[in-house]
C-alpha atoms as a PDB file:
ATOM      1  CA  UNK A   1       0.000   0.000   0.000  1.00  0.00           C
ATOM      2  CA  UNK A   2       2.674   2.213   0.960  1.00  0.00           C
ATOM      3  CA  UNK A   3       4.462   1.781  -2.711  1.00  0.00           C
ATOM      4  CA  UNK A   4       0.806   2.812  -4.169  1.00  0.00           C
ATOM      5  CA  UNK A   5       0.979   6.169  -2.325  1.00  0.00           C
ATOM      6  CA  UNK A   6       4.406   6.878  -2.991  1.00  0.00           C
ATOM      7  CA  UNK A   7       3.815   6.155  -6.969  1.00  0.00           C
ATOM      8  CA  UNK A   8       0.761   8.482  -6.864  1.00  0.00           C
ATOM      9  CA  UNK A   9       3.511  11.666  -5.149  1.00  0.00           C
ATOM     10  CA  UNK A  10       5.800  11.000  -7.484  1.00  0.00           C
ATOM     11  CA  UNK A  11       3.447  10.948 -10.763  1.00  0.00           C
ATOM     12  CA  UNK A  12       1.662  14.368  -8.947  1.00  0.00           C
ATOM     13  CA  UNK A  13       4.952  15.995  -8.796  1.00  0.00           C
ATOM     14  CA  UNK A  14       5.956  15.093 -12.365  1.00  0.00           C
ATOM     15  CA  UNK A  15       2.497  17.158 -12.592  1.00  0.00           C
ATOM     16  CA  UNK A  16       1.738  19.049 -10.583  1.00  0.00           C
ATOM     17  CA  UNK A  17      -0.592  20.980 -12.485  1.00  0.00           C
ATOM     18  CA  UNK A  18      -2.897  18.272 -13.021  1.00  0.00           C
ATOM     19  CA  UNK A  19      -5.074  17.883 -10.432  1.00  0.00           C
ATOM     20  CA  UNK A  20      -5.415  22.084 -10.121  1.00  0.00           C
ATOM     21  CA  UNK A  21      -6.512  21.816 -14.044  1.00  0.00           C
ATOM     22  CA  UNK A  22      -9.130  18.955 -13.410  1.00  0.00           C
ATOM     23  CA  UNK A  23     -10.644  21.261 -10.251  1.00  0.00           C
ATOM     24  CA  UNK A  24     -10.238  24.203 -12.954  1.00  0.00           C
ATOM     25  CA  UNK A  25     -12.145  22.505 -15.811  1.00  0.00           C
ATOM     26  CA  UNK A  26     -15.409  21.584 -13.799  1.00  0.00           C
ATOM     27  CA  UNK A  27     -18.059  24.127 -14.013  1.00  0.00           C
ATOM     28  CA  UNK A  28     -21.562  23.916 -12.271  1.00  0.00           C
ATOM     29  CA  UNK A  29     -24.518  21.835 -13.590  1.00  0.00           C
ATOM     30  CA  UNK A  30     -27.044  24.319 -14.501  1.00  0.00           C
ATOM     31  CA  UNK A  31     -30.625  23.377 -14.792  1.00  0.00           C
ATOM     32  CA  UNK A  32     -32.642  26.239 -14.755  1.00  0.00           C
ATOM     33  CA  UNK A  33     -32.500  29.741 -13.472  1.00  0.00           C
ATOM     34  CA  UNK A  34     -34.531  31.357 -11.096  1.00  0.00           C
ATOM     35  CA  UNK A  35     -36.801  35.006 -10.961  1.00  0.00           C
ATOM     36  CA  UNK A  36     -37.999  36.697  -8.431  1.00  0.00           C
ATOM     37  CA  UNK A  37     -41.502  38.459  -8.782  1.00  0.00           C
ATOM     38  CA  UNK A  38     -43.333  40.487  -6.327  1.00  0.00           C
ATOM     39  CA  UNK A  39     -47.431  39.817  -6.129  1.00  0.00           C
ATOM     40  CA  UNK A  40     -49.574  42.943  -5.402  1.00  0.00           C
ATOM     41  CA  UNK A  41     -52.715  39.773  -5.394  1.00  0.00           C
ATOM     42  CA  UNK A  42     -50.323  38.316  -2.706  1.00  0.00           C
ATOM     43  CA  UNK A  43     -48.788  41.222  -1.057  1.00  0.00           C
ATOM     44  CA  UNK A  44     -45.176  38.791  -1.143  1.00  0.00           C
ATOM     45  CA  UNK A  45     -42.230  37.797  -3.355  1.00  0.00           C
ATOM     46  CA  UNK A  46     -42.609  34.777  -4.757  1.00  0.00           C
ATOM     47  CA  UNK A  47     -39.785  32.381  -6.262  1.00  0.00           C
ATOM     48  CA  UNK A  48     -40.115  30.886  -9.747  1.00  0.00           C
ATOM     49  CA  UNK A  49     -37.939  27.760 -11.366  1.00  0.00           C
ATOM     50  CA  UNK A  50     -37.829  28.074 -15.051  1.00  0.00           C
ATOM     51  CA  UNK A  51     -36.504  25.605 -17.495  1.00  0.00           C
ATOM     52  CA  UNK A  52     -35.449  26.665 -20.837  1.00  0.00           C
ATOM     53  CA  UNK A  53     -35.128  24.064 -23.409  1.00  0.00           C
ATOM     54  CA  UNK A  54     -32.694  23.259 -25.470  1.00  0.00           C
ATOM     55  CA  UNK A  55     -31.803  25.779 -28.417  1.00  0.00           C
ATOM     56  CA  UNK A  56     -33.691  28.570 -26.803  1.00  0.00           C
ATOM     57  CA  UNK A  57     -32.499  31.807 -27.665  1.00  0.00           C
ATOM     58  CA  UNK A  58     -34.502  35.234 -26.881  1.00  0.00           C
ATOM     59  CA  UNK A  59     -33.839  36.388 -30.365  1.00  0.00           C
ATOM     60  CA  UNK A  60     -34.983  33.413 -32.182  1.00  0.00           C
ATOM     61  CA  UNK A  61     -38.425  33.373 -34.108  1.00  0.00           C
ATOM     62  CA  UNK A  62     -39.061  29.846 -31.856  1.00  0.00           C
ATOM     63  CA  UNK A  63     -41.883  30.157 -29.601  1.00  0.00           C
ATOM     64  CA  UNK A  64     -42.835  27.603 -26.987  1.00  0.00           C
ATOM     65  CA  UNK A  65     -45.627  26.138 -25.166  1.00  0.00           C
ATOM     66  CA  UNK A  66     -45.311  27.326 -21.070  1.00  0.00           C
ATOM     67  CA  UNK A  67     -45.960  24.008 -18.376  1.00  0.00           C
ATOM     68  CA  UNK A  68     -46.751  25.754 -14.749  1.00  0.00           C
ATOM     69  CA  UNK A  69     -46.182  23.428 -12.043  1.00  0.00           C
ATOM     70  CA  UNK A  70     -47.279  23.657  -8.569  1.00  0.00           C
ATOM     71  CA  UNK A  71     -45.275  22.296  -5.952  1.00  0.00           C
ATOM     72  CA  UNK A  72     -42.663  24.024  -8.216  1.00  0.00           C
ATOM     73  CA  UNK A  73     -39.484  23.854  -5.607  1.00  0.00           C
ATOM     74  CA  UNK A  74     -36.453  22.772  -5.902  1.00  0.00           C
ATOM     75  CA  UNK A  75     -37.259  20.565  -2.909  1.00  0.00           C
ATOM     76  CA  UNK A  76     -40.187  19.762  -4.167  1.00  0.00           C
ATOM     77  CA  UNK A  77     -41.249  18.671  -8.483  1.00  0.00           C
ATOM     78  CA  UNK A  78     -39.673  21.013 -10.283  1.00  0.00           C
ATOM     79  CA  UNK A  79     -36.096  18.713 -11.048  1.00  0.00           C
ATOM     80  CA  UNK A  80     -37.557  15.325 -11.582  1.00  0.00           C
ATOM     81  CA  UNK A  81     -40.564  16.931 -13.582  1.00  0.00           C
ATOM     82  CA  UNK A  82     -38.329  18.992 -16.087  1.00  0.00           C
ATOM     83  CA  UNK A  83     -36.701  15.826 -16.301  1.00  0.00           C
ATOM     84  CA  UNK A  84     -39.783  14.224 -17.804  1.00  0.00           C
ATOM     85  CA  UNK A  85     -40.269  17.090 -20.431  1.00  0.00           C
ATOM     86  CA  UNK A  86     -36.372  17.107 -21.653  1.00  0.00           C
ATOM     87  CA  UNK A  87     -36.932  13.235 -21.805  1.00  0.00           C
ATOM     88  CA  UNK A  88     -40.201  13.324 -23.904  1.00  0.00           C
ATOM     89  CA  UNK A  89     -38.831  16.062 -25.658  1.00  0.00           C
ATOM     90  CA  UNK A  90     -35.753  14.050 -26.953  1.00  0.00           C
ATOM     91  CA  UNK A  91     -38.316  11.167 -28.045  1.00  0.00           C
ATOM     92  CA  UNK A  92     -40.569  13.423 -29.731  1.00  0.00           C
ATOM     93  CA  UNK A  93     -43.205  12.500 -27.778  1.00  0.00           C
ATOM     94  CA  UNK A  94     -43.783  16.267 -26.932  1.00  0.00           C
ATOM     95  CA  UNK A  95     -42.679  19.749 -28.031  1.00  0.00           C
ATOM     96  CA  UNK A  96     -40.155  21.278 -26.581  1.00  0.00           C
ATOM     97  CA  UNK A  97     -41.554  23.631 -23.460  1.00  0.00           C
ATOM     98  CA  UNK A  98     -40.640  26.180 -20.749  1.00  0.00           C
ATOM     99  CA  UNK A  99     -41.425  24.943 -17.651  1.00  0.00           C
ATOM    100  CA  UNK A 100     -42.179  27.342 -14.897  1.00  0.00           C
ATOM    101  CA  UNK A 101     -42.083  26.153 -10.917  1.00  0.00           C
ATOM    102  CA  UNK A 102     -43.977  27.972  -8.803  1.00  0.00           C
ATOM    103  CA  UNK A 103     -42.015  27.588  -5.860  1.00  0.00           C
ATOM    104  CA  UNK A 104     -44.336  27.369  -2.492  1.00  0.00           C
ATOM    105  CA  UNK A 105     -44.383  29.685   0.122  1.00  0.00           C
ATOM    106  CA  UNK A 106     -48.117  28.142   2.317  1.00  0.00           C
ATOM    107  CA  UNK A 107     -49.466  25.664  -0.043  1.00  0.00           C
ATOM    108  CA  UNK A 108     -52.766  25.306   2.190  1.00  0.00           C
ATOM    109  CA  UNK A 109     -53.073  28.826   2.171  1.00  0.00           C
ATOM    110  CA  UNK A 110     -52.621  28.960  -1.728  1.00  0.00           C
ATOM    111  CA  UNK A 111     -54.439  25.769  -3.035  1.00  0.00           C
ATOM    112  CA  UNK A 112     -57.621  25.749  -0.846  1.00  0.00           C
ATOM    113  CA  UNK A 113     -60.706  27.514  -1.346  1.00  0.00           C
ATOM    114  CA  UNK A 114     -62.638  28.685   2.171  1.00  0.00           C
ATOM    115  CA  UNK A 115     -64.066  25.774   4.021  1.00  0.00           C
ATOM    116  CA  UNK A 116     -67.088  25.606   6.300  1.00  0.00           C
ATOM    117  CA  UNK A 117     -65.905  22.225   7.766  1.00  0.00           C
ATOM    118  CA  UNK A 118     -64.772  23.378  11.775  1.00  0.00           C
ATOM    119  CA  UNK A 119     -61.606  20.721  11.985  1.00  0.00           C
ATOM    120  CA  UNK A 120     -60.372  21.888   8.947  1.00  0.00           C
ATOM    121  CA  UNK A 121     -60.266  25.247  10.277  1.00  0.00           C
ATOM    122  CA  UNK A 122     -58.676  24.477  13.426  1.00  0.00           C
ATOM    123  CA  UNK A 123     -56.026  21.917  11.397  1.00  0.00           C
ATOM    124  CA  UNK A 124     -55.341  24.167   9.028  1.00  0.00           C
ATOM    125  CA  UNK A 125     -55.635  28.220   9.808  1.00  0.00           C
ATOM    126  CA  UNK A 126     -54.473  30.146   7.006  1.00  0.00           C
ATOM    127  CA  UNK A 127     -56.399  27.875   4.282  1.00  0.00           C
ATOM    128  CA  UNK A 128     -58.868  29.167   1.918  1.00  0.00           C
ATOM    129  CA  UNK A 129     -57.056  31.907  -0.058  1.00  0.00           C
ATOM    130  CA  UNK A 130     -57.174  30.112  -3.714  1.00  0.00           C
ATOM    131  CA  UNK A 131     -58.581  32.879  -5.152  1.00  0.00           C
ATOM    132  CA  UNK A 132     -55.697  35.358  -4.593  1.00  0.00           C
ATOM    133  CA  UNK A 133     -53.559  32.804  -5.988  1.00  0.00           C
ATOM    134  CA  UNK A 134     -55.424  32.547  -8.902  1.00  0.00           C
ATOM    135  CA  UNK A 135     -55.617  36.142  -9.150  1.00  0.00           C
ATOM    136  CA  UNK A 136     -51.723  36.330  -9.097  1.00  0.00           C
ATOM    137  CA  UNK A 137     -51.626  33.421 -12.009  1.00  0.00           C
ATOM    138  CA  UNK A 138     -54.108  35.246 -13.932  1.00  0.00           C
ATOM    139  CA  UNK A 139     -52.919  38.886 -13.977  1.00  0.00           C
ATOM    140  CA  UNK A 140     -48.866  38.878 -12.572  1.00  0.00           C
ATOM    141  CA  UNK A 141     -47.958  35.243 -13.465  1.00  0.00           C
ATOM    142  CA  UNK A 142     -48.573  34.656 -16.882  1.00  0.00           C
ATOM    143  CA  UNK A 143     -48.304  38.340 -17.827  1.00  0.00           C
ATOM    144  CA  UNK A 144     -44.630  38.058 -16.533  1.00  0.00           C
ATOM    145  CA  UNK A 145     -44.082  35.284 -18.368  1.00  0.00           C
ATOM    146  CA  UNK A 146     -45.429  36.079 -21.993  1.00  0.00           C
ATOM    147  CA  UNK A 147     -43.000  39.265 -21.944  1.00  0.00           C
ATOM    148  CA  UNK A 148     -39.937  37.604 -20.537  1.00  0.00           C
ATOM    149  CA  UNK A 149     -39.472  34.622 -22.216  1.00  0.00           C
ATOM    150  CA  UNK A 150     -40.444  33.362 -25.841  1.00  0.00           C
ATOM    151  CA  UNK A 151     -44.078  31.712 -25.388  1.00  0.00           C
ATOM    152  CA  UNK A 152     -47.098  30.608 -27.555  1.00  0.00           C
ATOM    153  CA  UNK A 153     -50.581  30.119 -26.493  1.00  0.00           C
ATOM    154  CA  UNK A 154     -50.072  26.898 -25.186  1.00  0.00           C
ATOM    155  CA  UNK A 155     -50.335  26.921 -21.626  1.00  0.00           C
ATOM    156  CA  UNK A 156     -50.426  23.978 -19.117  1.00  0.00           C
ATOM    157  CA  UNK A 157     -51.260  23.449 -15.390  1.00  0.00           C
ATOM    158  CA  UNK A 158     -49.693  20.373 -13.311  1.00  0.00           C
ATOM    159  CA  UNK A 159     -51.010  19.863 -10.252  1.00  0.00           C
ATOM    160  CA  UNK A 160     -51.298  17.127  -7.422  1.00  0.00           C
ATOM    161  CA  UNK A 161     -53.387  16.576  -4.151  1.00  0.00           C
ATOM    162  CA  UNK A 162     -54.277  20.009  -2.653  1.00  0.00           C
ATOM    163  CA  UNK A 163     -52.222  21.189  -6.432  1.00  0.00           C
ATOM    164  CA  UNK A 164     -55.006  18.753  -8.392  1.00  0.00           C
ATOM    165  CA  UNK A 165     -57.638  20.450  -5.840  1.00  0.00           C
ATOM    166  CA  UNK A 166     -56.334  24.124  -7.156  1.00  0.00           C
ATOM    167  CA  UNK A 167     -55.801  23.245 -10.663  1.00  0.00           C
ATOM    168  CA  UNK A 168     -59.774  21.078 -10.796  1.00  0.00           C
ATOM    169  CA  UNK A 169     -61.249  25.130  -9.617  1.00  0.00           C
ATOM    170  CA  UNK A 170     -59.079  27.091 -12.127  1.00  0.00           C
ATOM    171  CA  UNK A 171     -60.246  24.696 -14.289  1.00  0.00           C
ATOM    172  CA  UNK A 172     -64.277  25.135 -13.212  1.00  0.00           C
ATOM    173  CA  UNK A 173     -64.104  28.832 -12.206  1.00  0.00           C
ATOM    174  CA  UNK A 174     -61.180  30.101 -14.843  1.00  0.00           C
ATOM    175  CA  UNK A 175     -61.251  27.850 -17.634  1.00  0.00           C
ATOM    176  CA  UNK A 176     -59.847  30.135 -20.114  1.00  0.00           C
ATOM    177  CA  UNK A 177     -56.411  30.519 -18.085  1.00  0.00           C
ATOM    178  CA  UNK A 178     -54.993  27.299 -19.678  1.00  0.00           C
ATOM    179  CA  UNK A 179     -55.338  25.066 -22.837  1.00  0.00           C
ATOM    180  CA  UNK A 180     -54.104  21.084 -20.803  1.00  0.00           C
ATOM    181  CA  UNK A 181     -55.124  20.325 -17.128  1.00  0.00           C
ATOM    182  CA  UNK A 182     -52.937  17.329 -16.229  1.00  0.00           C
ATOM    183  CA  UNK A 183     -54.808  16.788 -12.532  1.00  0.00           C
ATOM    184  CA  UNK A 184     -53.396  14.283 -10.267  1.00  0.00           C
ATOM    185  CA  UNK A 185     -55.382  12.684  -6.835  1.00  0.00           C
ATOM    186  CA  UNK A 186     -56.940  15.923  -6.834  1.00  0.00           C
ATOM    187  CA  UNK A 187     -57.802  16.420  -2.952  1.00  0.00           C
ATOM    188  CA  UNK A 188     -61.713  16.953  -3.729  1.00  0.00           C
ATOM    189  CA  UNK A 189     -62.757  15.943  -0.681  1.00  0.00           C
ATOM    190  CA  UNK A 190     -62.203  19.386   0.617  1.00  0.00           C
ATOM    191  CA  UNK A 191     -65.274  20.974   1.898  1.00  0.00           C
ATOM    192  CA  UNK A 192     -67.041  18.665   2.076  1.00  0.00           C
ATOM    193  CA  UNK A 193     -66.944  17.571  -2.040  1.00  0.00           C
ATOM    194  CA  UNK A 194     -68.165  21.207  -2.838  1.00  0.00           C
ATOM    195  CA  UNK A 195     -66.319  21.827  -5.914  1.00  0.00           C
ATOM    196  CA  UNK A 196     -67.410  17.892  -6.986  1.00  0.00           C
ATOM    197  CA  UNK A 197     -71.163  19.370  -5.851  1.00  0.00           C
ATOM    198  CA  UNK A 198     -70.809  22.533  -8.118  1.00  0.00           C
ATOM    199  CA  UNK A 199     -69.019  21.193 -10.695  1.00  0.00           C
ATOM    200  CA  UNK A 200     -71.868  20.700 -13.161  1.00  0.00           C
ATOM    201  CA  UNK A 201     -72.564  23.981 -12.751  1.00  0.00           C
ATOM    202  CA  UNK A 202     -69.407  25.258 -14.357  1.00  0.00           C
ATOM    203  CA  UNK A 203     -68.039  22.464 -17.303  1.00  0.00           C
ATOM    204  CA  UNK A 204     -70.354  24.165 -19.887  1.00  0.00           C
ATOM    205  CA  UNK A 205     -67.722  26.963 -19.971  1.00  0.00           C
ATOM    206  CA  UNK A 206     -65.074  24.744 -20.316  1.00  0.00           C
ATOM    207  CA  UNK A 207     -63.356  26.187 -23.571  1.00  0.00           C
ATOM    208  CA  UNK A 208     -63.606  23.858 -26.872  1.00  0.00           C
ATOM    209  CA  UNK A 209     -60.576  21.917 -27.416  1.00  0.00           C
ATOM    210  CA  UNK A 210     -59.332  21.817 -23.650  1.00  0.00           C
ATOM    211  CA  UNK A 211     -57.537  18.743 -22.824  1.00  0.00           C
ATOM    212  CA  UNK A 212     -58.278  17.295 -19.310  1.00  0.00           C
ATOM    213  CA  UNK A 213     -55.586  14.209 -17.770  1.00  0.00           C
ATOM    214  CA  UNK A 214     -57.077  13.442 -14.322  1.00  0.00           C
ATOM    215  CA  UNK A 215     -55.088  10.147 -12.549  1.00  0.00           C
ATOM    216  CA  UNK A 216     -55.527   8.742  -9.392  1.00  0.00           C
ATOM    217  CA  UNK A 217     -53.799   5.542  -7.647  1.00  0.00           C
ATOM    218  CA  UNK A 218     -55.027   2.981  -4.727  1.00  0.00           C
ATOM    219  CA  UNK A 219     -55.874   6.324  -2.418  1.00  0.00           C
ATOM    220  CA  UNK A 220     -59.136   5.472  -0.800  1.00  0.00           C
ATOM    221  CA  UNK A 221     -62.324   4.941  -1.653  1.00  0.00           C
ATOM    222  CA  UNK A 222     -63.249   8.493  -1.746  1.00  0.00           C
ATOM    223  CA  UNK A 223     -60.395   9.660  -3.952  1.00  0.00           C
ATOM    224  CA  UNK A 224     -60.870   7.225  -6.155  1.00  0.00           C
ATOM    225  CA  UNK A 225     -64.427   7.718  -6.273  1.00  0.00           C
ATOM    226  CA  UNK A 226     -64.074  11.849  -6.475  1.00  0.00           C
ATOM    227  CA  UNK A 227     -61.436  11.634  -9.292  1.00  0.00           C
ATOM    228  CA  UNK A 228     -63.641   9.217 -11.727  1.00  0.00           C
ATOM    229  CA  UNK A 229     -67.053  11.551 -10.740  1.00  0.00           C
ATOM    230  CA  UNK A 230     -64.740  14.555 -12.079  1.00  0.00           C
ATOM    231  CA  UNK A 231     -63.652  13.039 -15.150  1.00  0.00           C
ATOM    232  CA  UNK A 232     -67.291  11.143 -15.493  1.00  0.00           C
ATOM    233  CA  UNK A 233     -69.094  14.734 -15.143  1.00  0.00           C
ATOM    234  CA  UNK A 234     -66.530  16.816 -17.320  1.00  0.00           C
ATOM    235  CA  UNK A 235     -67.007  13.997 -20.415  1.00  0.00           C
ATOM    236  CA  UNK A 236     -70.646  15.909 -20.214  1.00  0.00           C
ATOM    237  CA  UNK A 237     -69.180  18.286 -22.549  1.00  0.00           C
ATOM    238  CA  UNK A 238     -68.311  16.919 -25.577  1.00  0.00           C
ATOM    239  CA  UNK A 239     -66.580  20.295 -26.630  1.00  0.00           C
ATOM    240  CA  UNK A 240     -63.378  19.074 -24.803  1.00  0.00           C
ATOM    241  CA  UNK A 241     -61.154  15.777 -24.425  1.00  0.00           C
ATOM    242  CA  UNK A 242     -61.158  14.317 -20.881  1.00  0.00           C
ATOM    243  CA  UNK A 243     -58.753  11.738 -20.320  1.00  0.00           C
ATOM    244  CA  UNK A 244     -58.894   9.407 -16.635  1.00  0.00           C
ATOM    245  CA  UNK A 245     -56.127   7.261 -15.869  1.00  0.00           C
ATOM    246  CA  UNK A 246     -56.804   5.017 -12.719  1.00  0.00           C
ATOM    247  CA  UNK A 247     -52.996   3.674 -11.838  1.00  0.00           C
ATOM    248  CA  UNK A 248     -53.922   0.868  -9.548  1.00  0.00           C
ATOM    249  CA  UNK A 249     -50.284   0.012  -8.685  1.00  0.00           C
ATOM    250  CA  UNK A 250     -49.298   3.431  -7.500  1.00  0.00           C
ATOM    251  CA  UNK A 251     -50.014   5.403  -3.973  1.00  0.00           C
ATOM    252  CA  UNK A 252     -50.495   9.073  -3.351  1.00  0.00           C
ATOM    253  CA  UNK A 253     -47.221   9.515  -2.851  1.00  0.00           C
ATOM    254  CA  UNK A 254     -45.486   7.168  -5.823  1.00  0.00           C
ATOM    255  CA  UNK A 255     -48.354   8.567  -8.321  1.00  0.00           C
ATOM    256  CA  UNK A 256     -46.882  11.718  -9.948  1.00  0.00           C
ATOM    257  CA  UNK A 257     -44.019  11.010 -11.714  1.00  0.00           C
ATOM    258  CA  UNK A 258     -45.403   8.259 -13.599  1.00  0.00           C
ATOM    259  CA  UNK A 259     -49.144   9.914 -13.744  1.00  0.00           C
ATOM    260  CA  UNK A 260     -47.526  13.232 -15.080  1.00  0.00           C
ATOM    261  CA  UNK A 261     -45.389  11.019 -17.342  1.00  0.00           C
ATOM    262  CA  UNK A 262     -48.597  10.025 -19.287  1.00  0.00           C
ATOM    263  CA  UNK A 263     -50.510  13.079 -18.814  1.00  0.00           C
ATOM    264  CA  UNK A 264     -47.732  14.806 -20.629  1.00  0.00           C
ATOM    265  CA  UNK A 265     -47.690  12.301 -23.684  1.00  0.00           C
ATOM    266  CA  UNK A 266     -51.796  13.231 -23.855  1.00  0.00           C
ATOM    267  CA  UNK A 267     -52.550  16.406 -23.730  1.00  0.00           C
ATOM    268  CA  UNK A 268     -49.325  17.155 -26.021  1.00  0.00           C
ATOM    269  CA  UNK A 269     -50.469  14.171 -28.183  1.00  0.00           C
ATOM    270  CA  UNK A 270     -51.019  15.299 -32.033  1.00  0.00           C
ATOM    271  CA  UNK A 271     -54.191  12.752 -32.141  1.00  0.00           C
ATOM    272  CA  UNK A 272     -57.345  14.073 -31.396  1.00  0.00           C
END
């Protein structure tokens, strides 16, 4: 052993610029980048993750379809999920897409609607505040977006649990805010099913041509239930494409990778 060490010295001092040029030559592993943008809906800075794909330039003619993910973090969906889009990007199974993380700051707060259910209240105290939210989407969010960065029309919402809860009202109460709803185990069960209650209510003004992926795995009776009433009542309007995926095999917390997987290769499908 001792011989080993002493060949390494002596090769290192015959060198000994090698090892500083190796450390010299690395450079960081860049993903994304991240902006900064202060709400007036939310009266707070919030943190975005955006993913440019390959080839983008801001001074090319290219324009791209924009994916917003909630639970958008670092520490949260926002690597593994961009890794999805680069990889069905590279197999043409997709175009490629910006993807925008909206980083969290209360997630209850954000992705809940007001509840009249007393436990929930005293669980959960700053819930019920989904409207801001969608407030800051509508006017700050996607106006930010469409000046900074090269976009289309295409616009698509990922969200899971209390996310699939949040993206199931924007997609009943503000239809016209995005083209693809991939929902996943949407928490519906909040308030007592309201938004399930009211939802027949709003899916007439679901926009022609919207493209709905809702997924849920072995959650529970009543998320499984919820999810397949959602998708059952939205397939009332034959205006828009409503795709359910049931993954049997996965749990609320292995669901969304391989949920969003498919969801992706729908609602950017060229098939009608």
């Amino acid at each position: 052993m001792k011989f080993y060490f002493l060949i390494a010295g002596y090769l290192i001092f015959l060198n000994p610029t090698s090892f500083a040029q190796k450390q010299s030559n690395s450079k960081p592993f860049v993903l994304g980048k991240t902006e900064q943008i202060h709400s007036t809906e939310l009266n707070e800075t919030r943190k975005l993750n955006v993913y440019l794909p390959e080839g983008y330039s801001p001074d090319a003619k290219s324009t791209y379809p924009v994916i917003y993910l909630l639970d958008g973090s670092a520490s949260e969906d926002f690597i593994h999920m961009v890794g999805l889009v680069q990889f069905l990007t590279m197999i043409e199974k997709m175009p490629k897409a910006i993807v925008v993380g909206i980083a969290n700051v209360d997630r209850k707060r954000d992705f809940t609607f007001p509840t009249t259910v007393k436990q929930d209240l005293i669980d959960f105290p700053t819930t019920g505040k989904s409207e801001k939210f969608i407030a800051f989407i509508e006017k700050e969010l996607q106006p930010f977006i469409a000046k900074e960065y090269k976009t289309n029309t295409s616009k698509t919402i990922i969200g899971q649990s209390l996310g699939g809860l949040l993206a199931t009202e924007i997609l009943l109460r503000k239809p016209q805010l995005f083209e693809n709803y991939i929902i996943i185990s949407p928490s519906l069960w909040w308030n007592n099913e309201s938004l399930l209650t009211d939802a027949t209510r709003f899916i007439p003004n679901i926009k022609p041509g919207t493209k709905i992926y809702i997924s849920v795995g072995e959650e529970g009776k009543q998320m499984k239930d919820d999810a397949k009433n959602l998708a059952d009542l939205i397939e009332m309007n034959k205006k828009v494409k409503t795709t359910f995926v049931p993954l049997m095999l996965e749990t609320h917390l292995t669901i969304l990778h391989n949920s969003a997987y498919k969801g992706l290769e729908i609602v950017f499908s060229k098939k009608d």
